[in-house]
Protein backbone atom coordinates (compact mmCIF):
# COMPACT_ATOMS: atom_id res chain seq x y z
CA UNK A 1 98.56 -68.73 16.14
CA UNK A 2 99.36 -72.29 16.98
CA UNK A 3 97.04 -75.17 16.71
CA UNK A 4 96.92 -78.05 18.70
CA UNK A 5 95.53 -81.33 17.65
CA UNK A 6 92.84 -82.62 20.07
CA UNK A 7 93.55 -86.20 21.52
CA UNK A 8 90.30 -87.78 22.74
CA UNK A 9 91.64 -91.54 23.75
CA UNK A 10 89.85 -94.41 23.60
CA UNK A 11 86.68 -93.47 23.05
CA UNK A 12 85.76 -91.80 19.33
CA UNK A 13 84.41 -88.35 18.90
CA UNK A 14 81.29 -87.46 17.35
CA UNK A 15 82.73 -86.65 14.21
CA UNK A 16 78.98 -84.94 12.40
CA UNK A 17 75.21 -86.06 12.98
CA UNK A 18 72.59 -85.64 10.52
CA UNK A 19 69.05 -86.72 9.95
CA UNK A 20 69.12 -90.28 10.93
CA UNK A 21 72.63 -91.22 11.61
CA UNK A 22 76.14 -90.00 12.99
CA UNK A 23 79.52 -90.00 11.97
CA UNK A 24 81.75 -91.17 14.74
CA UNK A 25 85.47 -91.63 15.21
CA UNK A 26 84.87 -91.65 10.88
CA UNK A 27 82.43 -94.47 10.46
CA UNK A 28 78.62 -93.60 9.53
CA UNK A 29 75.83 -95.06 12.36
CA UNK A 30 72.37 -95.20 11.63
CA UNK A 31 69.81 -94.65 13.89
CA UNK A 32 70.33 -94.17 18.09
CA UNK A 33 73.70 -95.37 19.75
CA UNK A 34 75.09 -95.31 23.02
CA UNK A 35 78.83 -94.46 23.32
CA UNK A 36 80.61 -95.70 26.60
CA UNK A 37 83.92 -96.48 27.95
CA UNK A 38 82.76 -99.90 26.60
CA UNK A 39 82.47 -98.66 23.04
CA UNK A 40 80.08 -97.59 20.49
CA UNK A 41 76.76 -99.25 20.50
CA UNK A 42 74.38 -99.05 17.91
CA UNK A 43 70.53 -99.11 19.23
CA UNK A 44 67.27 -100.68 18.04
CA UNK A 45 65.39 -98.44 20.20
CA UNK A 46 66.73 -95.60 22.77
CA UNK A 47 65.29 -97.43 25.72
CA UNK A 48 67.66 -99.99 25.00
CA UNK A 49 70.55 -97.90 26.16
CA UNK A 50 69.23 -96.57 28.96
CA UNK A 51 69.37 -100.06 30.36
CA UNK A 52 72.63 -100.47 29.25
CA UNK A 53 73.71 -97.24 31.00
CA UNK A 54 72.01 -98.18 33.93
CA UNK A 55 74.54 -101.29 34.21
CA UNK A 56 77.71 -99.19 33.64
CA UNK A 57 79.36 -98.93 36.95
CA UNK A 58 78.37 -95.75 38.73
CA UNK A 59 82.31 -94.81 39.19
CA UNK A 60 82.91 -95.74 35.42
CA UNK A 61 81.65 -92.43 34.46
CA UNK A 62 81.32 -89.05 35.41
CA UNK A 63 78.08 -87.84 33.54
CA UNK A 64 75.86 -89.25 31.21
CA UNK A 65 74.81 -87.41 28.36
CA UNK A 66 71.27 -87.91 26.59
CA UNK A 67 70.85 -86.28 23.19
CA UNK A 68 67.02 -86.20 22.34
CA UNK A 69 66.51 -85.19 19.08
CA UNK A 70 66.08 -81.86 17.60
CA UNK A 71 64.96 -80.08 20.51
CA UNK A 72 65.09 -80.53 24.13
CA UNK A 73 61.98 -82.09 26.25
CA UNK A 74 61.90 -83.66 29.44
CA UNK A 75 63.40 -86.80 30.15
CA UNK A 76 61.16 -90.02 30.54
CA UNK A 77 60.80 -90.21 34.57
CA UNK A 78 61.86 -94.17 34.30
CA UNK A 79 64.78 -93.10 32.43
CA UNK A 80 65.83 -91.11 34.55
CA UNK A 81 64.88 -93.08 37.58
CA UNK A 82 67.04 -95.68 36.22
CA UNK A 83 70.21 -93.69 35.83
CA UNK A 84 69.90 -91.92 38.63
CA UNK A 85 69.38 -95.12 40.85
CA UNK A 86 72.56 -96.59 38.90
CA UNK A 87 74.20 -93.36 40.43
CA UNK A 88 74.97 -91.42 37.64
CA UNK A 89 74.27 -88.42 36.70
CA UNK A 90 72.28 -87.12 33.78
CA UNK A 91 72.34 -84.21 31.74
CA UNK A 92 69.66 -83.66 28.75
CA UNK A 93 69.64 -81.72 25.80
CA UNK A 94 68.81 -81.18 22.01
CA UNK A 95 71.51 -83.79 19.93
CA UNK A 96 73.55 -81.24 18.18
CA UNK A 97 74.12 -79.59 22.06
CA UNK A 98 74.77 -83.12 23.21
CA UNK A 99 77.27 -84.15 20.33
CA UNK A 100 79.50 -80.84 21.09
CA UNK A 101 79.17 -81.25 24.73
CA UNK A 102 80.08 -85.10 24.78
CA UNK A 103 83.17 -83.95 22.41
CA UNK A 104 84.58 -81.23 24.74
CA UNK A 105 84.55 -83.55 27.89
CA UNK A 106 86.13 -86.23 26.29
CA UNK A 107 89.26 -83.59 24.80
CA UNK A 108 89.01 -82.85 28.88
CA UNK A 109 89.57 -86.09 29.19
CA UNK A 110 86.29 -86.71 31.38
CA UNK A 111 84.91 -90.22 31.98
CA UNK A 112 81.35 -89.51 30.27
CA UNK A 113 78.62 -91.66 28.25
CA UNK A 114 76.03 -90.47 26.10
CA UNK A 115 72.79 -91.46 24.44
CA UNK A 116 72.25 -89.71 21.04
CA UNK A 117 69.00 -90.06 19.31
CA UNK A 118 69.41 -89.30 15.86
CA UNK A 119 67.87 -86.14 14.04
């Protein structure tokens, strides 16, 4: 079998999460971040990056990501409103879904964002 190292470009991968942090491109965050084609952002408060998302160019990126938690619930309606008025589009999920999924479209090498609330 041959193995092929995954490139992932600029951005980092999510490396692990756990309760209250992540590990990404092999630095430990506490607590909520946003990761962009701007960077990695760490978060006082989720909220915060949904307005930040919201300013990200609608053409900058193909899908945004949001990562709730443990377990999947519905999106805030004025989070959503604001994305999807930005023009992006928005795909929600449990973290641990959203950390795998975030890390296979960036190997595809997919313009994506995502919003990961810790565990």
């Amino acid at each position: 079998m041959r193995m092929t190292e995954v490139a992932f470009g600029v951005q980092p991968p999510v490396d692990a999460y756990g309760p209250g942090g992540f590990r990404i491109g092999g630095a430990w965050r506490d607590g909520a971040v946003l990761l962009s084609p701007e960077g990695v952002t760490p978060l006082d408060h989720p909220s915060d990056g949904i307005a930040q998302l919201a300013g990200i160019e609608a053409d900058a990126v193909d899908l945004v990501i949001v990562g709730q938690g443990p377990e999947i619930a519905p999106l805030p309606r004025d989070w959503r409103l604001a994305l999807e008025q930005a023009g992006h589009g928005v795909e929600h999920m449990a973290t641990p879904a959203a950390c795998r999924t975030y890390n296979v479209l960036l190997a595809e090498s997919r313009r994506v964002a995502a919003l990961l609330i810790p565990m």
